[in-house]
Protein backbone atom coordinates (compact mmCIF):
# COMPACT_ATOMS: atom_id res chain seq x y z
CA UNK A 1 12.93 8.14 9.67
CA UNK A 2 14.20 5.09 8.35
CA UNK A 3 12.48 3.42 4.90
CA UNK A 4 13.94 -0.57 4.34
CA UNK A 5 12.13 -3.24 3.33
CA UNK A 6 10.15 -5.40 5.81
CA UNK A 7 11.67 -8.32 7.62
CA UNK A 8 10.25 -11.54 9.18
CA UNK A 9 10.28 -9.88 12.58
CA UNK A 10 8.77 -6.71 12.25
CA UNK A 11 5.72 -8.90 12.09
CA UNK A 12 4.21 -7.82 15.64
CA UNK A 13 5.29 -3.89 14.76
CA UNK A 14 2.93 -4.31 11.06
CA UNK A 15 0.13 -5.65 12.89
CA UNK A 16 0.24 -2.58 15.28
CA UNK A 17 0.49 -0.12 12.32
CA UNK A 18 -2.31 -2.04 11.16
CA UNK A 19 -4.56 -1.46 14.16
CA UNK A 20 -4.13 2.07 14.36
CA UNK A 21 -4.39 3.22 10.33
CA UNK A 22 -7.60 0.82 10.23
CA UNK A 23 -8.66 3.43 13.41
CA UNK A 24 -7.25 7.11 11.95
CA UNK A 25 -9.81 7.39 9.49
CA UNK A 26 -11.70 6.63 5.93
CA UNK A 27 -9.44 5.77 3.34
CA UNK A 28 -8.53 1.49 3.80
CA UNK A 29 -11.03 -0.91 2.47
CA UNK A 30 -10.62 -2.90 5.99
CA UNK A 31 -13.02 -1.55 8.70
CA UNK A 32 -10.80 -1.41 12.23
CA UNK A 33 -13.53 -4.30 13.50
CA UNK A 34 -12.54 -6.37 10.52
CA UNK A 35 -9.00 -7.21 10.67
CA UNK A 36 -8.76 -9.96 12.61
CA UNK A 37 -5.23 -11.16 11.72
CA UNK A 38 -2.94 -12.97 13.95
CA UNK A 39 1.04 -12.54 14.58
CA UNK A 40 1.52 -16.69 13.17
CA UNK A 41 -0.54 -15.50 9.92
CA UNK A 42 1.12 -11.88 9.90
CA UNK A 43 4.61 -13.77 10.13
CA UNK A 44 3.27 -16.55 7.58
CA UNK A 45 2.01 -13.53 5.02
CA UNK A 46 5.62 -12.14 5.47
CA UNK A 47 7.21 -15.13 4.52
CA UNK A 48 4.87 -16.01 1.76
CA UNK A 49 5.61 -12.60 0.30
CA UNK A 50 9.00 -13.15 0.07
CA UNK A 51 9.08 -15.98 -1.41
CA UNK A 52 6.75 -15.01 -4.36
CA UNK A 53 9.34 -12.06 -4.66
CA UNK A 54 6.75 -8.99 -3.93
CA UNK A 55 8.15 -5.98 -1.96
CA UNK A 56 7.21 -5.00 1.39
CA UNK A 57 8.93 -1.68 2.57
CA UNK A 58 8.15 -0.62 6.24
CA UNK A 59 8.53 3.16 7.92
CA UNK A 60 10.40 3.32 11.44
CA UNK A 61 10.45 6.07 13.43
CA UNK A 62 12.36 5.62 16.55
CA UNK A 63 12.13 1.49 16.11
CA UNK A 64 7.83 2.19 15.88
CA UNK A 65 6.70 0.95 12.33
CA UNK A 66 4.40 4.13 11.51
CA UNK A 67 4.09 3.17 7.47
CA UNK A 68 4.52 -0.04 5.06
CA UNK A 69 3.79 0.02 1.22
CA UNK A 70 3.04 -3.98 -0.24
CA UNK A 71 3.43 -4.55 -3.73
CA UNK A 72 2.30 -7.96 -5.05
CA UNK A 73 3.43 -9.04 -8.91
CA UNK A 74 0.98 -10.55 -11.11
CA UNK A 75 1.20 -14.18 -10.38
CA UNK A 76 -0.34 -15.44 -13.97
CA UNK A 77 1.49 -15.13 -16.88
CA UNK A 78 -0.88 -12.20 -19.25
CA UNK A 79 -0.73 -10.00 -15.97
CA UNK A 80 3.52 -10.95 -15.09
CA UNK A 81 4.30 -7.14 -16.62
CA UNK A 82 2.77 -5.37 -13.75
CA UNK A 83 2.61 -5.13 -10.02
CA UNK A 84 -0.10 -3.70 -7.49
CA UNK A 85 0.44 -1.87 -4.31
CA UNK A 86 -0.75 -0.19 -1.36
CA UNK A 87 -0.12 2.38 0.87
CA UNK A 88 -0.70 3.13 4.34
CA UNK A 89 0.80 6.26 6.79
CA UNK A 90 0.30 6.68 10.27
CA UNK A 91 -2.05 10.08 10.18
CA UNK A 92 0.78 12.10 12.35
CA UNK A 93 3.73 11.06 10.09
CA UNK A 94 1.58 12.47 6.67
CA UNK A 95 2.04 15.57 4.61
CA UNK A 96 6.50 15.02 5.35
CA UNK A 97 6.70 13.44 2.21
CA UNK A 98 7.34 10.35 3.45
CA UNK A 99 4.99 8.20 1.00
CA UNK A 100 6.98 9.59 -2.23
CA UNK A 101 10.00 8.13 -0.51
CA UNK A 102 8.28 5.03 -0.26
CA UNK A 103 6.84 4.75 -3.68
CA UNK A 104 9.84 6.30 -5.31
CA UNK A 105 11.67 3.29 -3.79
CA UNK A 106 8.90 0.86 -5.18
CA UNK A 107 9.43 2.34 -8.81
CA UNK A 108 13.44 1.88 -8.32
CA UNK A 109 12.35 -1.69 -7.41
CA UNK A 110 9.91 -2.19 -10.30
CA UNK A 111 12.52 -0.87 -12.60
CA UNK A 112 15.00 -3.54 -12.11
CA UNK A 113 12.64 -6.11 -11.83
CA UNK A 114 13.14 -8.05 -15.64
CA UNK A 115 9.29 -8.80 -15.80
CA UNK A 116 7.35 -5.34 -14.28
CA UNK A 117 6.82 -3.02 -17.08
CA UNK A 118 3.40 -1.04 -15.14
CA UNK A 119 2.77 0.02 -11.54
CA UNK A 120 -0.95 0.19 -10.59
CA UNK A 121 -2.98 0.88 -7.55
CA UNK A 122 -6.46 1.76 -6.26
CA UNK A 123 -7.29 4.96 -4.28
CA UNK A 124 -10.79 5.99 -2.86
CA UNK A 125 -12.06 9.30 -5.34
CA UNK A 126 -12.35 11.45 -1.80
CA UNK A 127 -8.83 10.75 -0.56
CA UNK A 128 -7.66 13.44 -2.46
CA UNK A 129 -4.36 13.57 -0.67
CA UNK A 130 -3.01 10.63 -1.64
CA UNK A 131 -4.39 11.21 -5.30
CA UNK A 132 -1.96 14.32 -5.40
CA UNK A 133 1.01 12.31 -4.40
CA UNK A 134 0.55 9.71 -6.93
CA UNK A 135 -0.17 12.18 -9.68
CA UNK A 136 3.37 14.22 -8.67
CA UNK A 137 4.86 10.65 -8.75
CA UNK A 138 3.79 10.21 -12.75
CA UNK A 139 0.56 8.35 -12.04
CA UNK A 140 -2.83 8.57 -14.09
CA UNK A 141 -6.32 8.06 -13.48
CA UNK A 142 -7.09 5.21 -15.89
CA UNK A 143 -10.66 4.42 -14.78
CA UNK A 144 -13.47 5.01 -12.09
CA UNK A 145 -15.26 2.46 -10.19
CA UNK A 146 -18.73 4.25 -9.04
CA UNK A 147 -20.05 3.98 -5.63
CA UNK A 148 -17.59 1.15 -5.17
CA UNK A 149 -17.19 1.33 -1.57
CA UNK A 150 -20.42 1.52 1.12
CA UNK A 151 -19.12 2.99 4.51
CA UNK A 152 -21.37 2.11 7.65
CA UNK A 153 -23.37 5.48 6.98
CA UNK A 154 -24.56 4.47 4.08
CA UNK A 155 -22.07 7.02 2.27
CA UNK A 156 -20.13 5.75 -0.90
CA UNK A 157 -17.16 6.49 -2.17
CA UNK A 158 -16.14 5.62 -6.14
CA UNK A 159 -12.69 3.77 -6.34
CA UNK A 160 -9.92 4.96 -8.79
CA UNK A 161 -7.75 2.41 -10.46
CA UNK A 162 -4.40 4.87 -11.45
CA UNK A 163 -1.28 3.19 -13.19
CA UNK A 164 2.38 4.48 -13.98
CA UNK A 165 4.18 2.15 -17.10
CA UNK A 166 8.11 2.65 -16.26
């Protein structure tokens, strides 16, 4: 497995992760009908990403992106001290450990960045999974949005918000 941070073309290989995490199951805000995005404004995002100086890291397995973290620095100046990211795994390439690599490269990242003093992110309450990696990676719970998210069955889920200062 290789972890390095994403390049202009791996464009076409993020938009097929895309696809198929929006498919494996409950835990991304985007519903699989829903993303709608096309390899100009995939290639376009990756640019524009990289020029604002956030941090895109992509997983390959065998040249096959199967997981890519984003992290996007606060763009105004009372929110410049921290950064947001996400997360997303390919189901088969879970529970290896491979999203603590990832996010332990984002906080080596964070930590030499001059402005970035917190790392936050937002989890769904019932993906318990993912909660337990964050919370071995030094992460805390820091509030609770309720019945945040409406799924097509009329479930909810309530939305953590969890943050790490480094």
């Amino acid at each position: 497995m290789i972890i390095r941070e994403a390049r202009i073309e791996d464009a076409q290989g993020l938009l097929k992760h895309a696809k198929k995490v929006y498919r494996e199951g409950r835990n991304l805000l985007t519903a699989p009908e829903e993303f709608k995005v096309t390899l100009e404004e995939e290639v376009q995002w990756l640019k524009d990403n990289r020029q604002k100086g956030h941090f895109t890291l992509v997983a390959e397995q065998n040249s096959t992106i199967v997981g890519m973290l984003n992290a996007t620095k606060g763009s105004r100046k009372r929110v410049k001290h921290i950064c947001m990211f996400g997360i997303s795994i390919q189901e088969e390439y879970c529970d290896n450990g491979l999203g603590s690599k990832m996010i332990n490269r984002l906080l080596d990242w964070a930590k030499e960045d001059k402005d970035i003093e917190k790392v936050c992110l937002e989890v769904f309450a019932h993906n318990e999974r993912a909660i337990h990696v964050y919370e071995k990676l030094g992460f805390k719970v820091e509030g609770r949005k309720e019945r945040h998210v409406k799924f097509e069955d009329g479930t909810y889920s309530d939305e953590l918000i969890m943050g790490q200062f480094i």
